[in-house]
Protein backbone atom coordinates (compact mmCIF):
# COMPACT_ATOMS: atom_id res chain seq x y z
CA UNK A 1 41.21 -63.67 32.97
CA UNK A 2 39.77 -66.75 31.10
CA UNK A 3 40.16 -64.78 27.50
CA UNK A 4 43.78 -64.01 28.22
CA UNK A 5 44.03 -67.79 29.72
CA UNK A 6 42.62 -68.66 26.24
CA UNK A 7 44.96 -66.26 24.14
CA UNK A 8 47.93 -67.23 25.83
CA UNK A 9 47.15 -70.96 25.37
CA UNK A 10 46.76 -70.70 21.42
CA UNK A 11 49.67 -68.46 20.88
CA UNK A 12 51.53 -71.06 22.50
CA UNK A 13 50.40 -73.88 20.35
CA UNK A 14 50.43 -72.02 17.74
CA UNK A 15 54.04 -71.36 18.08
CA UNK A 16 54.75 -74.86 18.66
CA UNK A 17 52.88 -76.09 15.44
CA UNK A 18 55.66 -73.07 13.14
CA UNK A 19 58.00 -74.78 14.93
CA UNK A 20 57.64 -78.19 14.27
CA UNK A 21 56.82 -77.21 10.63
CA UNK A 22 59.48 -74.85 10.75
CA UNK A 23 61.78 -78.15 11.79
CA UNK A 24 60.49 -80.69 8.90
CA UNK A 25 61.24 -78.07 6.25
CA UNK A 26 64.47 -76.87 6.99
CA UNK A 27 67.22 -78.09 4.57
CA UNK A 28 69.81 -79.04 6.92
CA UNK A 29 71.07 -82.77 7.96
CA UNK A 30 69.81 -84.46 11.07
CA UNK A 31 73.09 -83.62 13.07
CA UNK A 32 73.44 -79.94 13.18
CA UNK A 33 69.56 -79.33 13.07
CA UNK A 34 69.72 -81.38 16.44
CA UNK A 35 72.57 -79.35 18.01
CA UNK A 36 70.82 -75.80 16.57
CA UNK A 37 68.11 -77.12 18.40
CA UNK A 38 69.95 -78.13 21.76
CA UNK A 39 71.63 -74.71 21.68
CA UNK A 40 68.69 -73.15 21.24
CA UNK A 41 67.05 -74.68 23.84
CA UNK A 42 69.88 -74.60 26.15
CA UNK A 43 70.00 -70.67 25.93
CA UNK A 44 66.35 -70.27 26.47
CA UNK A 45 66.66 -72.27 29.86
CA UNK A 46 69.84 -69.88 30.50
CA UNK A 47 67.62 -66.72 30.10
CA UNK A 48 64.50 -67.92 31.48
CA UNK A 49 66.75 -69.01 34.87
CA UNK A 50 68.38 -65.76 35.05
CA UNK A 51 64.71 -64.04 34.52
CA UNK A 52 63.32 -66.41 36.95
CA UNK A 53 66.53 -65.15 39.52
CA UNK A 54 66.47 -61.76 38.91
CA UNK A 55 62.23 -61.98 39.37
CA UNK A 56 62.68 -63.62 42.90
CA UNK A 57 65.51 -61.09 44.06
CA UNK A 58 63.16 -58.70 43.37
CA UNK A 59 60.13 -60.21 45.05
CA UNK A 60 62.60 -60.90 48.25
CA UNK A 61 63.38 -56.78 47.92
CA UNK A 62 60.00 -56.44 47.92
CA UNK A 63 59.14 -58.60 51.02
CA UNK A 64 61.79 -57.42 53.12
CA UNK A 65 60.36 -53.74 52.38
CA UNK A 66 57.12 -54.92 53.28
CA UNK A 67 58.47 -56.67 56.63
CA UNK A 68 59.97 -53.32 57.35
CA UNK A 69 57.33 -51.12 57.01
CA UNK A 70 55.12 -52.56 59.58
């Protein structure tokens, strides 16, 4: 558990670092690189709330089968 702890926590930074390097280097003005990046993070909270929906629908599913089966 600690190695994938570890992997997961360095695949995160290191996506953060290409991002942020990914962010100085691209040739576009202050303005739209700010709403790309609002957009962009405004669909990734989207999809990771209808994940994060769709995950505990399935976990209450799951429960109430459980309850059930007693």
């Amino acid at each position: 558990m600690n190695k994938l702890f570890s992997f997961a926590a360095g695949t995160i930074c290191g996506a953060l670092v290409g991002a942020a390097v990914v962010l100085l280097t691209t040739p576009a003005s202050g303005d739209d690189l700010r709403a790309n990046v609002n957009a962009r993070i405004q669909l990734a909270l989207s999809e990771a709330r209808q994940a994060m929906e769709e995950t505990r629908q399935a976990k209450e599913a799951e429960f109430e089968q459980m309850k059930q089966g007693r």
